[in-house]
N, C-alpha and C. Protein backbone atom coordinates (compact mmCIF):
# COMPACT_ATOMS: atom_id res chain seq x y z
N UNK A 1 48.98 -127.41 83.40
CA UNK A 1 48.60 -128.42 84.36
C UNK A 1 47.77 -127.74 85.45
N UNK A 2 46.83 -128.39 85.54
CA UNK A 2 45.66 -128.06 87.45
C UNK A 2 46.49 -128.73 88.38
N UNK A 3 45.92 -127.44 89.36
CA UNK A 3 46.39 -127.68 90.63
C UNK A 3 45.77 -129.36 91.26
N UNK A 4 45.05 -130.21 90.76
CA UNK A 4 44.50 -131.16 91.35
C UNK A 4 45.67 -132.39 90.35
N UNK A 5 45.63 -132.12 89.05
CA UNK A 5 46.44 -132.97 88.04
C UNK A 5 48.24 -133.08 89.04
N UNK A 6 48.36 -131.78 89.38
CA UNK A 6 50.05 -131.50 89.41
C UNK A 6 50.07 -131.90 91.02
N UNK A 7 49.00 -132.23 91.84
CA UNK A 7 48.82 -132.73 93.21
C UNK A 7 49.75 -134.26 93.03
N UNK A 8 48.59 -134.99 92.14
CA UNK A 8 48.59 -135.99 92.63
C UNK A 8 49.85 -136.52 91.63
N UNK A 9 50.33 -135.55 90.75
CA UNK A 9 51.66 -136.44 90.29
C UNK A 9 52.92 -135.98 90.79
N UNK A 10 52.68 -134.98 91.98
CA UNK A 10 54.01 -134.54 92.93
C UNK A 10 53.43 -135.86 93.71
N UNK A 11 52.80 -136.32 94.48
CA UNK A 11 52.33 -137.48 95.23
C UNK A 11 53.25 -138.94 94.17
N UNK A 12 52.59 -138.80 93.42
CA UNK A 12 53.01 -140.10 92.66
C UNK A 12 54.24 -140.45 92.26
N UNK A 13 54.77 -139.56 91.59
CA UNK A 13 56.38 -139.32 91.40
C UNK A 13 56.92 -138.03 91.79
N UNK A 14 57.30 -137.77 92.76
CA UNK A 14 58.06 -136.64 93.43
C UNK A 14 59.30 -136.18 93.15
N UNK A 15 60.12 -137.17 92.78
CA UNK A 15 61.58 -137.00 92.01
C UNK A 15 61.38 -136.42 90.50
N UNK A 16 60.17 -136.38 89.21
CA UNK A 16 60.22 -136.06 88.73
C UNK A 16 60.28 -134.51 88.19
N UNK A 17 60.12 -133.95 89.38
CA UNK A 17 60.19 -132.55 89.80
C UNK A 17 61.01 -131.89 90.00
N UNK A 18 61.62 -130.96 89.30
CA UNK A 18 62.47 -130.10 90.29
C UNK A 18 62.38 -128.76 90.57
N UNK A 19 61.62 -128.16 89.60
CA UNK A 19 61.21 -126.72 89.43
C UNK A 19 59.89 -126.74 89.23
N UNK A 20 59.00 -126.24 90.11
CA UNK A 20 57.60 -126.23 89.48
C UNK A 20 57.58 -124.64 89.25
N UNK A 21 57.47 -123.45 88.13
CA UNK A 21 56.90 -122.42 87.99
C UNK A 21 55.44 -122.30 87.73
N UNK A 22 54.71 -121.64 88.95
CA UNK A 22 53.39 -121.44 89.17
C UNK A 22 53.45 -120.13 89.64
N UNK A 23 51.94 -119.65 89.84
CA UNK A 23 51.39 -118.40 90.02
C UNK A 23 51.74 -118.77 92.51
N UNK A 24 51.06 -117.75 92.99
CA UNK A 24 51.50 -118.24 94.05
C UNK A 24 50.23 -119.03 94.80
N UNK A 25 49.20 -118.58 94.96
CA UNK A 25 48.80 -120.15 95.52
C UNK A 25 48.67 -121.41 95.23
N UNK A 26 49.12 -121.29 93.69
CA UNK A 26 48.98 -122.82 93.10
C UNK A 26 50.49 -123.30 93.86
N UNK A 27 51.15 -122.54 93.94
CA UNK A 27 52.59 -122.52 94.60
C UNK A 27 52.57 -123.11 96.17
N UNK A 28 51.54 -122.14 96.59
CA UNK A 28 51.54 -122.16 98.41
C UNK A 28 50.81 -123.84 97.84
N UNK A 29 50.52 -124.16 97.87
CA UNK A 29 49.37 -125.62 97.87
C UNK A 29 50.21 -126.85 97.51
N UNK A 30 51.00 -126.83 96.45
CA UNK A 30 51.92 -127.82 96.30
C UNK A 30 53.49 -127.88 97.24
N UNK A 31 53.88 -126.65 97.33
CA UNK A 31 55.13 -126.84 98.29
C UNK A 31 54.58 -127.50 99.68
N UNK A 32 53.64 -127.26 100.24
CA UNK A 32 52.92 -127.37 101.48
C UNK A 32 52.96 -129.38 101.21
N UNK A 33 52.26 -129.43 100.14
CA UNK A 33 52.05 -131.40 99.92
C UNK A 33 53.47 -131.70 100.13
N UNK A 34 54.29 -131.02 98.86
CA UNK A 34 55.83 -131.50 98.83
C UNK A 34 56.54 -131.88 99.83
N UNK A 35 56.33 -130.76 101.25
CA UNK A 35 57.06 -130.55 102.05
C UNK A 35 56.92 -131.74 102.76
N UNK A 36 55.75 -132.09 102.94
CA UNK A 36 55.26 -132.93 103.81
C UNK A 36 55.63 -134.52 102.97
N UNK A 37 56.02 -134.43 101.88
CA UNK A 37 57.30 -135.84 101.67
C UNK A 37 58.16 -135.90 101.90
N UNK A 38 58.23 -135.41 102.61
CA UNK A 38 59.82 -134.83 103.39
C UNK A 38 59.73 -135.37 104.62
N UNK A 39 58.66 -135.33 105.30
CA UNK A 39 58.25 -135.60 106.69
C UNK A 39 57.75 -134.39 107.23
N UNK A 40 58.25 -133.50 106.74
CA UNK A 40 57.84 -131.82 107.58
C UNK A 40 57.91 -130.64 106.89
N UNK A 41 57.26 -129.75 107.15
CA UNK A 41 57.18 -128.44 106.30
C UNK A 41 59.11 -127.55 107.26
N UNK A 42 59.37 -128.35 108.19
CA UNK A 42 60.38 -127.58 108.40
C UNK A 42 61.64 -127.92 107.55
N UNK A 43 61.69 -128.54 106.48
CA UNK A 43 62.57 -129.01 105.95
C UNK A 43 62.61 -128.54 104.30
N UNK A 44 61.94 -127.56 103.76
CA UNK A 44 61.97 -127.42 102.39
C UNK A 44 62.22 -125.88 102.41
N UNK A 45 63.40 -125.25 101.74
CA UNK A 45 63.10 -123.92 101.23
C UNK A 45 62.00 -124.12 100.17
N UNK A 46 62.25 -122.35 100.09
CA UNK A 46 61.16 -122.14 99.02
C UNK A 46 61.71 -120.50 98.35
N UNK A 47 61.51 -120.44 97.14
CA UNK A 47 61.68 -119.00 96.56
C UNK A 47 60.59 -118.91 95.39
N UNK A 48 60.66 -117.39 95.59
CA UNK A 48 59.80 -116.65 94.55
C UNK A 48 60.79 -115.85 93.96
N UNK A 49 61.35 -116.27 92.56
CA UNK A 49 61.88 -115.87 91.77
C UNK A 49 60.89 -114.71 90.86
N UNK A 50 62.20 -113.56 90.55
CA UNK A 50 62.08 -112.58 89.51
C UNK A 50 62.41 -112.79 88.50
N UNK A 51 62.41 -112.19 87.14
CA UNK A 51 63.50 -112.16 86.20
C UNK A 51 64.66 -111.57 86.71
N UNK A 52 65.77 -112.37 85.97
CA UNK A 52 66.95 -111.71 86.92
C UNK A 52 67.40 -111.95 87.90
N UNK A 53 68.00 -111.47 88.56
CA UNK A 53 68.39 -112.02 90.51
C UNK A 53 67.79 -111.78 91.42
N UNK A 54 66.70 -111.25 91.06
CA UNK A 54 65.67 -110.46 92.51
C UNK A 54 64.51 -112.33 92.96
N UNK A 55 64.65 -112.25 94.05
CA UNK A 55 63.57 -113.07 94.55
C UNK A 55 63.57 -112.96 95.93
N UNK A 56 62.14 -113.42 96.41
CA UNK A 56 62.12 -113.42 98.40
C UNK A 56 62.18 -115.46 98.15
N UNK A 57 63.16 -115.17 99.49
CA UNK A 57 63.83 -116.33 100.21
C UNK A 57 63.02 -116.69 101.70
N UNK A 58 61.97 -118.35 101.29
CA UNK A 58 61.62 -118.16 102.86
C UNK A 58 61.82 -119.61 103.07
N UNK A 59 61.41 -120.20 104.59
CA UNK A 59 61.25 -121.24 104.13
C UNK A 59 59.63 -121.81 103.86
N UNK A 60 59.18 -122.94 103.40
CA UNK A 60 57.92 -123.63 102.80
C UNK A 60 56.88 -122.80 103.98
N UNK A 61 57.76 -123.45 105.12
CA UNK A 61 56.46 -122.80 106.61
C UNK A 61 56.54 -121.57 106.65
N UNK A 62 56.76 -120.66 106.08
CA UNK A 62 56.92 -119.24 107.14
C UNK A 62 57.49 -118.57 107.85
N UNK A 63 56.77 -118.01 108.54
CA UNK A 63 57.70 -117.35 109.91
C UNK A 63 56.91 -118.38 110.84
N UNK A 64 56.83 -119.03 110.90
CA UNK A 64 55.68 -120.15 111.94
C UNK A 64 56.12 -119.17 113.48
N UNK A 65 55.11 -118.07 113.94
CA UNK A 65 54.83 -117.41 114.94
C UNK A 65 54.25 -118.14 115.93
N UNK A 66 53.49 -119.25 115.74
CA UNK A 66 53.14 -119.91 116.92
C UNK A 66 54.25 -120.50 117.83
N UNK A 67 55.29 -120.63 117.25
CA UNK A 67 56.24 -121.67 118.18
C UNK A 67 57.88 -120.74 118.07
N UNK A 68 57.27 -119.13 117.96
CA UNK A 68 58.83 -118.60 117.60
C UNK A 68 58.85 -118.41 119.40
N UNK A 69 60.55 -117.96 119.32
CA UNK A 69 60.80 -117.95 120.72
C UNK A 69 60.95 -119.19 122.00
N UNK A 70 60.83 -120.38 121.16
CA UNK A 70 59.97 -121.36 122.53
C UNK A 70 61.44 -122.43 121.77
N UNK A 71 62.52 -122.24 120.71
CA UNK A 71 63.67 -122.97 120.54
C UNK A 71 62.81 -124.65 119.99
N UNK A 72 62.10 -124.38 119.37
CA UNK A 72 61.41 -125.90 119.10
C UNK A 72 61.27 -126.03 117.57
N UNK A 73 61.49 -124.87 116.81
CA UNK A 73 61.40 -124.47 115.47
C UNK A 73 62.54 -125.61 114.68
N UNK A 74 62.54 -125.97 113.63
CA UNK A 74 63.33 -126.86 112.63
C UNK A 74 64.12 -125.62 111.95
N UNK A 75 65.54 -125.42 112.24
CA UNK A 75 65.92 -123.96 110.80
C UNK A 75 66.30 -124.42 109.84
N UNK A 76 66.34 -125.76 109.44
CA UNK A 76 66.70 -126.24 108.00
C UNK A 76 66.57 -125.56 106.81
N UNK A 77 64.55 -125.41 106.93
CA UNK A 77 64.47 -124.55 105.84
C UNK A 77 64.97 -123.47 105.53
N UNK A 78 65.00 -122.52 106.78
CA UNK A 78 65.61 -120.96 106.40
C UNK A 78 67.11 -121.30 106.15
N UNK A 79 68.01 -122.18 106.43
CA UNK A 79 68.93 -122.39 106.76
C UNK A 79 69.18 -123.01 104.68
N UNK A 80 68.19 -123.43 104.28
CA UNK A 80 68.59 -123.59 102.95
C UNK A 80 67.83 -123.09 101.94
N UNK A 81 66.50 -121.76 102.57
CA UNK A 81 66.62 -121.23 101.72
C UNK A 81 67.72 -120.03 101.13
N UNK A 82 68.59 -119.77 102.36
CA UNK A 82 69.78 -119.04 102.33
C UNK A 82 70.75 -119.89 101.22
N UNK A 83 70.94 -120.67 101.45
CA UNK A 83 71.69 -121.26 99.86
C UNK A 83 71.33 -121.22 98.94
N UNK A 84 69.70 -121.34 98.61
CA UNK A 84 69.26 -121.04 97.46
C UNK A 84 69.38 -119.06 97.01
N UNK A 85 69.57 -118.52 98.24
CA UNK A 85 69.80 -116.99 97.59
C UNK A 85 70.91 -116.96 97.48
N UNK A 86 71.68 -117.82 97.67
CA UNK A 86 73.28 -117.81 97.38
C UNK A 86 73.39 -118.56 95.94
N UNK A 87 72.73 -119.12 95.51
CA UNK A 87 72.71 -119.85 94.79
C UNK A 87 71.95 -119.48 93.31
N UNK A 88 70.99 -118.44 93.94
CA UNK A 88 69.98 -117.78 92.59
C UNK A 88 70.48 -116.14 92.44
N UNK A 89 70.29 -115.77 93.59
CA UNK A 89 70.27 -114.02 93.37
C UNK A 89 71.77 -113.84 93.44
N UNK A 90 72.57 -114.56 94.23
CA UNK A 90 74.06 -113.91 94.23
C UNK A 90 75.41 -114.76 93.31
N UNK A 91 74.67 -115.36 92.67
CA UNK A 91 75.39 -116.04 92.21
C UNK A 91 76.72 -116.59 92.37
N UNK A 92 76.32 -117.53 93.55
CA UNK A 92 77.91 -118.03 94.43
C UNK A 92 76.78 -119.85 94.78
N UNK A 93 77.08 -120.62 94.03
CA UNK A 93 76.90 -121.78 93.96
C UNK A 93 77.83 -122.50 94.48
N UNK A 94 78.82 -122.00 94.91
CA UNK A 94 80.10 -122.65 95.46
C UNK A 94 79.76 -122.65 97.13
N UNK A 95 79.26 -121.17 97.14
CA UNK A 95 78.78 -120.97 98.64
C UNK A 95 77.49 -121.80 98.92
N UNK A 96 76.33 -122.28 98.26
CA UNK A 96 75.67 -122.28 98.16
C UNK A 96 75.46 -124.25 98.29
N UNK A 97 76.51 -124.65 97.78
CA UNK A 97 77.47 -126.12 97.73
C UNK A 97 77.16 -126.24 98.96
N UNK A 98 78.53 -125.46 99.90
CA UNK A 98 78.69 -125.23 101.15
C UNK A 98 77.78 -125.71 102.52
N UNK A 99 76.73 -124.78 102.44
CA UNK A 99 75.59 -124.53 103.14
C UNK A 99 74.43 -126.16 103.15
N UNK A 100 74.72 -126.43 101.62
CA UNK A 100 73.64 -127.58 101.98
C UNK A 100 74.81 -128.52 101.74
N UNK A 101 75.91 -128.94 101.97
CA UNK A 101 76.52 -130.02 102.55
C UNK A 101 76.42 -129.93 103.60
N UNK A 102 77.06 -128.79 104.65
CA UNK A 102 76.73 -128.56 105.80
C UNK A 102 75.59 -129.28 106.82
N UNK A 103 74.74 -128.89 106.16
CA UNK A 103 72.98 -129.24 105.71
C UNK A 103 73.14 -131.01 105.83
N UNK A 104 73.75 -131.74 105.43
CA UNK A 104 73.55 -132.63 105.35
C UNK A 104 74.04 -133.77 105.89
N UNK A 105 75.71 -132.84 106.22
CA UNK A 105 76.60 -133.32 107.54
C UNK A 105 75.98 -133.49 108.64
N UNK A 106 75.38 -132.72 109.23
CA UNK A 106 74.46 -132.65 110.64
C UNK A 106 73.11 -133.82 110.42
N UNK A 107 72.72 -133.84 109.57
CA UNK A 107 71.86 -135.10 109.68
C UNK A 107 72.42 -136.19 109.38
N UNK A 108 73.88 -136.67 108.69
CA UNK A 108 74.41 -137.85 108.76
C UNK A 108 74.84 -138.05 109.86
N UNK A 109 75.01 -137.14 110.79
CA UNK A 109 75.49 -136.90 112.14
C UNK A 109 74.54 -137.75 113.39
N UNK A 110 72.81 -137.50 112.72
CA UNK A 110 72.34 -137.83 113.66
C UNK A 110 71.56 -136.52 114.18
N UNK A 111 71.73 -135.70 114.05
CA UNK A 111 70.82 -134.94 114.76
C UNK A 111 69.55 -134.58 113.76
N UNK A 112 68.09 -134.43 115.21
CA UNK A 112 67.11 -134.21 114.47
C UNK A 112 66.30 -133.08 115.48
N UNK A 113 65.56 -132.44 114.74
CA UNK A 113 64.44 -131.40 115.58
C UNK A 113 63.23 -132.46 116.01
N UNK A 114 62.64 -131.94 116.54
CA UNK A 114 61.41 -132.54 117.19
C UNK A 114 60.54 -133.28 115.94
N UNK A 115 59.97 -132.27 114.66
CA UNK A 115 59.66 -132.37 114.02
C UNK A 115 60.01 -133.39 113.09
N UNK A 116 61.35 -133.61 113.16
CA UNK A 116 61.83 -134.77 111.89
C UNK A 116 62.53 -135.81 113.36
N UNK A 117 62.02 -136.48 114.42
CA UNK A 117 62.82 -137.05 115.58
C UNK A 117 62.90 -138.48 115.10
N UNK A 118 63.32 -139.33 114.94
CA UNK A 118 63.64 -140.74 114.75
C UNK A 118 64.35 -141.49 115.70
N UNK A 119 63.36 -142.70 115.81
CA UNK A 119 64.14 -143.85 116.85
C UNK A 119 66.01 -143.49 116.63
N UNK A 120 66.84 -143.62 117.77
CA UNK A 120 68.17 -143.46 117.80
C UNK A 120 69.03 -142.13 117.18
N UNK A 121 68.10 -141.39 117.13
CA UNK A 121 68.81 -140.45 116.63
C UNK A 121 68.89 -139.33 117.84
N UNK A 122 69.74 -138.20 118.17
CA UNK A 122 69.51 -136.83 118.84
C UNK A 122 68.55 -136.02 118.43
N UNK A 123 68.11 -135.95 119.63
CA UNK A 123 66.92 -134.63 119.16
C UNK A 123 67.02 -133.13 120.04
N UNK A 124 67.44 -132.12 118.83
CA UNK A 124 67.96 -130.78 119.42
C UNK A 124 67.25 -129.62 119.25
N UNK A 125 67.35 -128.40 120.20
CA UNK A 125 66.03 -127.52 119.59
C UNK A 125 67.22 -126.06 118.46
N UNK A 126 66.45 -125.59 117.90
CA UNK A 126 66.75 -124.67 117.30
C UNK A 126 68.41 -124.17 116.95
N UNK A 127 68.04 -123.44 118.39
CA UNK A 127 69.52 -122.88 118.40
C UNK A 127 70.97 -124.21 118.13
N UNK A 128 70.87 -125.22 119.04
CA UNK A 128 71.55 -126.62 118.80
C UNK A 128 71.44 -126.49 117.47
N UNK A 129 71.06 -126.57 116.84
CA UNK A 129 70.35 -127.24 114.88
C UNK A 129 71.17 -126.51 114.17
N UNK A 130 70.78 -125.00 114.47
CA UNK A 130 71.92 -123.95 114.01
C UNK A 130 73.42 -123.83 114.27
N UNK A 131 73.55 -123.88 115.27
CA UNK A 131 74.99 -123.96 115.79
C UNK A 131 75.51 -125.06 115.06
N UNK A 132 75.10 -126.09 115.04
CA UNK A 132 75.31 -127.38 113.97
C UNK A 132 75.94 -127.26 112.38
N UNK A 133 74.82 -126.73 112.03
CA UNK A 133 75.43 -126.60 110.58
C UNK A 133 75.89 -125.63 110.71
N UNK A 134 76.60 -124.17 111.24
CA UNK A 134 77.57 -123.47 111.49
C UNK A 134 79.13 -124.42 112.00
N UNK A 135 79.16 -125.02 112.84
CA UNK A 135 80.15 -125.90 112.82
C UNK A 135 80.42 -126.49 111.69
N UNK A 136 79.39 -127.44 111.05
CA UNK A 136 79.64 -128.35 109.68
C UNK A 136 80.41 -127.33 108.46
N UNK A 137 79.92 -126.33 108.78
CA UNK A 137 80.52 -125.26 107.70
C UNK A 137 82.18 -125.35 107.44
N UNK A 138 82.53 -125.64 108.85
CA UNK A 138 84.32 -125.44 109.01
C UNK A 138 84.82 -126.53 108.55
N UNK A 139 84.14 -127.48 108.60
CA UNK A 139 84.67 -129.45 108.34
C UNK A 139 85.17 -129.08 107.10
């Protein structure tokens, strides 16, 4: 499949997806669209798998350096691409369970980053976000 073919049918049907294996900018180009069905690039891990258990864990955005330090950052992603290395390289899917229920408690909760903010909901920066699903962890 082309990167223009596999565009517009992550656009079209997005659920039909769950693993795309690509080279990496055909990679960087579609997670970037993906993310953004999401509402935000702060909301999608991402991995580059090895054979085997080796892979780098980031999230979709980066290290987004423009806005580090300033508590305005979304940690969702890093926050689940850590489950996915719990989940691929260390093989603890139980832990990995964990982390994105957690993950998901805090937004049934109501809380949102700037980036994902919705009428009636809380809107918290960073550290709040984190501390969050660290609490949800204990529920």
């Amino acid at each position: 499949m082309y990167v223009d073919s596999a565009a517009m049918s992550l656009i079209r049907e997005p659920k039909s997806f769950d693993v795309i294996v690509t080279a990496n900018l055909f990679g960087d180009i579609l997670s970037d669209q993906a993310a953004m069905l999401t509402g935000s690039l702060g909301m999608l891990p991402s991995a580059s798998l090895a054979a085997g258990p080796k892979g780098l864990y980031e999230p979709v955005h980066g290290s987004a350096p423009d806005i580090a330090g300033r508590d305005i950052a979304n940690p969702l992603a890093t926050i689940l691409s850590a489950a996915m290395l719990l989940r691929f390289s260390c093989a603890r899917p139980d832990l990995a369970g964990r982390v994105e229920t957690a993950v998901r408690r805090v937004l049934a909760d109501g809380l949102r980053t700037a980036d994902i903010r919705e009428p009636g909901k809380t809107v918290v920066g960073t550290r709040q976000m984190g501390d969050a699903v660290v609490a949800a962890l204990g529920r």
